[in-house]
C-alpha atoms as a PDB file:
ATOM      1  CA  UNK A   1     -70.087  77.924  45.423  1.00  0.00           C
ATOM      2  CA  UNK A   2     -66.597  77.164  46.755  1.00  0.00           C
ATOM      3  CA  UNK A   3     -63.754  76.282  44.360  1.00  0.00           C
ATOM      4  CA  UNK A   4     -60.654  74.542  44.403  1.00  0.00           C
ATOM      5  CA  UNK A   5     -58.472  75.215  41.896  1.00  0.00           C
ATOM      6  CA  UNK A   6     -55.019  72.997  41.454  1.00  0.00           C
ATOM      7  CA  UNK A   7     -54.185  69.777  39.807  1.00  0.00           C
ATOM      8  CA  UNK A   8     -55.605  66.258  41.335  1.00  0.00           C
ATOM      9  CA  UNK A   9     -52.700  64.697  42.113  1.00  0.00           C
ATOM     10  CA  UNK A  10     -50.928  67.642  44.117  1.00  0.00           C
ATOM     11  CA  UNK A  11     -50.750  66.267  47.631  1.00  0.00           C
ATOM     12  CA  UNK A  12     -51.396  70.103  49.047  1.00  0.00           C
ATOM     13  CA  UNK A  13     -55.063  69.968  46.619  1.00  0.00           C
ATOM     14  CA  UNK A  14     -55.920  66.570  47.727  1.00  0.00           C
ATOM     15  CA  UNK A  15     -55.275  67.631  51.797  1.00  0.00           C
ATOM     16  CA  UNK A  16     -57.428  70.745  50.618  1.00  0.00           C
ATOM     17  CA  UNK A  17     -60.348  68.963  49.421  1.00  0.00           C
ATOM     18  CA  UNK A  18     -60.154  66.149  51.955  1.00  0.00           C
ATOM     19  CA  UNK A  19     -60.459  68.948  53.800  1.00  0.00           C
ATOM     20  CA  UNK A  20     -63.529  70.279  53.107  1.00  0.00           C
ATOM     21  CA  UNK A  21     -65.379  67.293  51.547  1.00  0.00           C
ATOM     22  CA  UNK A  22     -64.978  66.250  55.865  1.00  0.00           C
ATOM     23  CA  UNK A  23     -66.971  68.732  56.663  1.00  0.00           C
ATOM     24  CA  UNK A  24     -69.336  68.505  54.089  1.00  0.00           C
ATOM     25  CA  UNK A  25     -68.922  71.811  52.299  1.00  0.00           C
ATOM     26  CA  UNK A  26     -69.707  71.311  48.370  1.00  0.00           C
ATOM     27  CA  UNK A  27     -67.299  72.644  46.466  1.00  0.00           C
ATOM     28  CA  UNK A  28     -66.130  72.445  42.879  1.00  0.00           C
ATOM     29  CA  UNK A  29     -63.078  71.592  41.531  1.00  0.00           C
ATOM     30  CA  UNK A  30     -60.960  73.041  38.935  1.00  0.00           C
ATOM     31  CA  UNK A  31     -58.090  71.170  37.068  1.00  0.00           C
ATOM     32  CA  UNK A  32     -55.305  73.734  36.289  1.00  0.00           C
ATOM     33  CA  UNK A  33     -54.076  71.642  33.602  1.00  0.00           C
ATOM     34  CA  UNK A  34     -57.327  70.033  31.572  1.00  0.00           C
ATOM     35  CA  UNK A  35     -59.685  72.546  32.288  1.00  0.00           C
ATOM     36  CA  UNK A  36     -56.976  76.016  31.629  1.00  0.00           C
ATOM     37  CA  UNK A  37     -57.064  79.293  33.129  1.00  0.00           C
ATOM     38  CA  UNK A  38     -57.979  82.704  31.440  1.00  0.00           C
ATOM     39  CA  UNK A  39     -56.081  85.895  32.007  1.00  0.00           C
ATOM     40  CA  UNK A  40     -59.483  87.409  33.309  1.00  0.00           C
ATOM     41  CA  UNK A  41     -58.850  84.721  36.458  1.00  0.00           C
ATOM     42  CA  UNK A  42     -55.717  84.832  36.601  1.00  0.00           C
ATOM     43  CA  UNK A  43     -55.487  89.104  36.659  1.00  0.00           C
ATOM     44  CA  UNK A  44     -58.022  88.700  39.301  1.00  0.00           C
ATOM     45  CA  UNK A  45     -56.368  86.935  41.154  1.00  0.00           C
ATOM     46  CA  UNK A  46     -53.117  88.724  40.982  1.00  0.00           C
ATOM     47  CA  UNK A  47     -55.450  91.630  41.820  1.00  0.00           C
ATOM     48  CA  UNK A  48     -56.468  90.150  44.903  1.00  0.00           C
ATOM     49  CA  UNK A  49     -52.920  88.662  46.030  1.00  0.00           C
ATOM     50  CA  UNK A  50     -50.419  90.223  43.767  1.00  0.00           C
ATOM     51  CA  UNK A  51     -48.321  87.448  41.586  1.00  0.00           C
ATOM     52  CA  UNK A  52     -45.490  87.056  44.008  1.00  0.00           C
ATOM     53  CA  UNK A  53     -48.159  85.293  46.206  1.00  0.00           C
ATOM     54  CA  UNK A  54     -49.444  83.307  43.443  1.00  0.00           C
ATOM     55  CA  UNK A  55     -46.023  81.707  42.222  1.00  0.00           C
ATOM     56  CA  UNK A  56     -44.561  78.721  43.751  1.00  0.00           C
ATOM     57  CA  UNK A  57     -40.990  78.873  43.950  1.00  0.00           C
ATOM     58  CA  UNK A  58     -40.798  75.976  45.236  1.00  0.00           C
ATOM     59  CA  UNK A  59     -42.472  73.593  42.731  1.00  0.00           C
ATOM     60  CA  UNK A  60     -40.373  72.037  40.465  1.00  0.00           C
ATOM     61  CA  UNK A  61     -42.308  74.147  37.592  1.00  0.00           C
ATOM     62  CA  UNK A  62     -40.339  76.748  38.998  1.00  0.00           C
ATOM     63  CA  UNK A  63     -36.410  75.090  39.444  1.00  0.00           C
ATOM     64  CA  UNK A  64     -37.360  73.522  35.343  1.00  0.00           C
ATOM     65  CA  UNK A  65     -37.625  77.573  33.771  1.00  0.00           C
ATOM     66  CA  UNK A  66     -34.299  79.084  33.141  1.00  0.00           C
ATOM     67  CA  UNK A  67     -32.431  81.728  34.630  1.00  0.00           C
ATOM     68  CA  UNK A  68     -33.587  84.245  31.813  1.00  0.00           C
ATOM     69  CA  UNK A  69     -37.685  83.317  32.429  1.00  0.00           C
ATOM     70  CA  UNK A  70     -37.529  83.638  36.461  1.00  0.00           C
ATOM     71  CA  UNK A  71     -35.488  86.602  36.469  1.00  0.00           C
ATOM     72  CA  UNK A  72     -37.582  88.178  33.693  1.00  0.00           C
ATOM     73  CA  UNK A  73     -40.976  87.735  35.513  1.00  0.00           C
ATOM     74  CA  UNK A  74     -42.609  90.730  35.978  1.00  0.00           C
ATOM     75  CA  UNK A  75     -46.103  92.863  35.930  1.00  0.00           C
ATOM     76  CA  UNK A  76     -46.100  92.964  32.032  1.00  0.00           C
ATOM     77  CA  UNK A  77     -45.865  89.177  31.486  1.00  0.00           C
ATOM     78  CA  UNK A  78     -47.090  87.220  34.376  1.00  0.00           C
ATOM     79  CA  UNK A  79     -50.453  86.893  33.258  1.00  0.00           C
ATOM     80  CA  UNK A  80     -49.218  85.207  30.083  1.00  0.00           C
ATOM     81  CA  UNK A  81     -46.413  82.926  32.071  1.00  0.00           C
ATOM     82  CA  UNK A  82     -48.963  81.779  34.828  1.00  0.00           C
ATOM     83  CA  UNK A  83     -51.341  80.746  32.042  1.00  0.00           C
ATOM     84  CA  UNK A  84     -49.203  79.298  29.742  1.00  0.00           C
ATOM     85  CA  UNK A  85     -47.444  77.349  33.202  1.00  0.00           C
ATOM     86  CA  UNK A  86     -50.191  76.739  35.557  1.00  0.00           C
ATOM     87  CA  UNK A  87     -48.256  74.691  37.364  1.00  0.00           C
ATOM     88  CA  UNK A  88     -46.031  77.352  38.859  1.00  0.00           C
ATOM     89  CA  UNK A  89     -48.875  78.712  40.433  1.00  0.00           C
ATOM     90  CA  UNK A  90     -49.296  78.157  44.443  1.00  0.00           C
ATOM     91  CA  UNK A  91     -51.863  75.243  45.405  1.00  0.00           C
ATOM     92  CA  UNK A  92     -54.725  74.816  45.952  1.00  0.00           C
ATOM     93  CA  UNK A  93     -56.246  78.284  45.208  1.00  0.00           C
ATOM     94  CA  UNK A  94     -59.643  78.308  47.098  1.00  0.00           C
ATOM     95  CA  UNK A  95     -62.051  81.150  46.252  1.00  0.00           C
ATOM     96  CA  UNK A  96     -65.337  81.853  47.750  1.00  0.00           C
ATOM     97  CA  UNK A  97     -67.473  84.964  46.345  1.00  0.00           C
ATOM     98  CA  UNK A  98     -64.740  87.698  46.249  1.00  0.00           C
ATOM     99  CA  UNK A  99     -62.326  85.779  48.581  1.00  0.00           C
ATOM    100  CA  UNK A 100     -58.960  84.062  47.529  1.00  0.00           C
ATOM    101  CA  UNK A 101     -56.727  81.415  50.146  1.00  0.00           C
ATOM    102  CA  UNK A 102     -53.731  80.640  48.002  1.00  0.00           C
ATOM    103  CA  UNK A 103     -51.974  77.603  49.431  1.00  0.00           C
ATOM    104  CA  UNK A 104     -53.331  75.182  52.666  1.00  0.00           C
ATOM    105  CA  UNK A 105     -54.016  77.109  55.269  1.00  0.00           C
ATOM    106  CA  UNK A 106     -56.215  76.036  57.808  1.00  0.00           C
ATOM    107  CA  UNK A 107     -57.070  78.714  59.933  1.00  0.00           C
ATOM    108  CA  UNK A 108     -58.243  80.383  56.926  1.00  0.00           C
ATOM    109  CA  UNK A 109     -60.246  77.583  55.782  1.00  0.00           C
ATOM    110  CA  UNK A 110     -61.948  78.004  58.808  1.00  0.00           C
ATOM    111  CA  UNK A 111     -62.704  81.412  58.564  1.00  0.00           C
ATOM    112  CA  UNK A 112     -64.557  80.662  55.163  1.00  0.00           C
ATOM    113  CA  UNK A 113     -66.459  77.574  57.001  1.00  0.00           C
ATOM    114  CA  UNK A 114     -67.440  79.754  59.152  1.00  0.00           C
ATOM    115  CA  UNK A 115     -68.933  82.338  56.753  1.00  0.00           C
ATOM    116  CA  UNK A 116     -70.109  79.302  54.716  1.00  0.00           C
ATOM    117  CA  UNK A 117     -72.635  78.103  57.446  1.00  0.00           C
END
């Protein structure tokens, strides 16, 4: 089954799962923040992506960690920082079997639809 992974009141999530509830594709959802993350997940995912995809340096997750924290991210610890913080992480994550979208992006979404049908 589908998943969306984020927090429900990220307007990027909600556009992601309007998104697919549209066109009728079941899908679960994940709540970054009340449901947690494991390193197994998250090391997959950095696997799949590598971590400088994952983070959002954007969010305001990201502008709230000081100096010493973002310039001390690295292999050895983001694991740890990404679960710890899973709001600095990228939204929504989508996964699909052994497939990872990190962030709305609808041509990609439609890719997956397609191998969905």
């Amino acid at each position: 089954m589908l998943k969306i992974y984020g927090i429900p009141n990220c307007d990027t999530v909600k556009r992601a799962r309007k998104w697919f509830t549209s066109r009728q594709v079941e899908h679960h959802f994940h709540d970054f923040r009340t449901d947690g993350l494991t390193d197994h997940l998250v090391k997959n995912w950095i696997f799949k992506t590598g971590w400088e995809a994952l983070v959002n340096k954007r969010s305001s997750s990201w502008r709230m960690l000081d100096n010493a924290t973002r310039d001390g991210l690295s292999d050895s610890n983001i694991v740890s920082v990404l679960t710890e913080k899973p709001t600095l992480i990228k939204r929504p994550v989508v996964t699909y079997k052994d497939q990872i979208i990190v962030g709305f992006k609808e041509d990609q979404f439609g890719t997956l639809l397609n191998q969905l049908k």
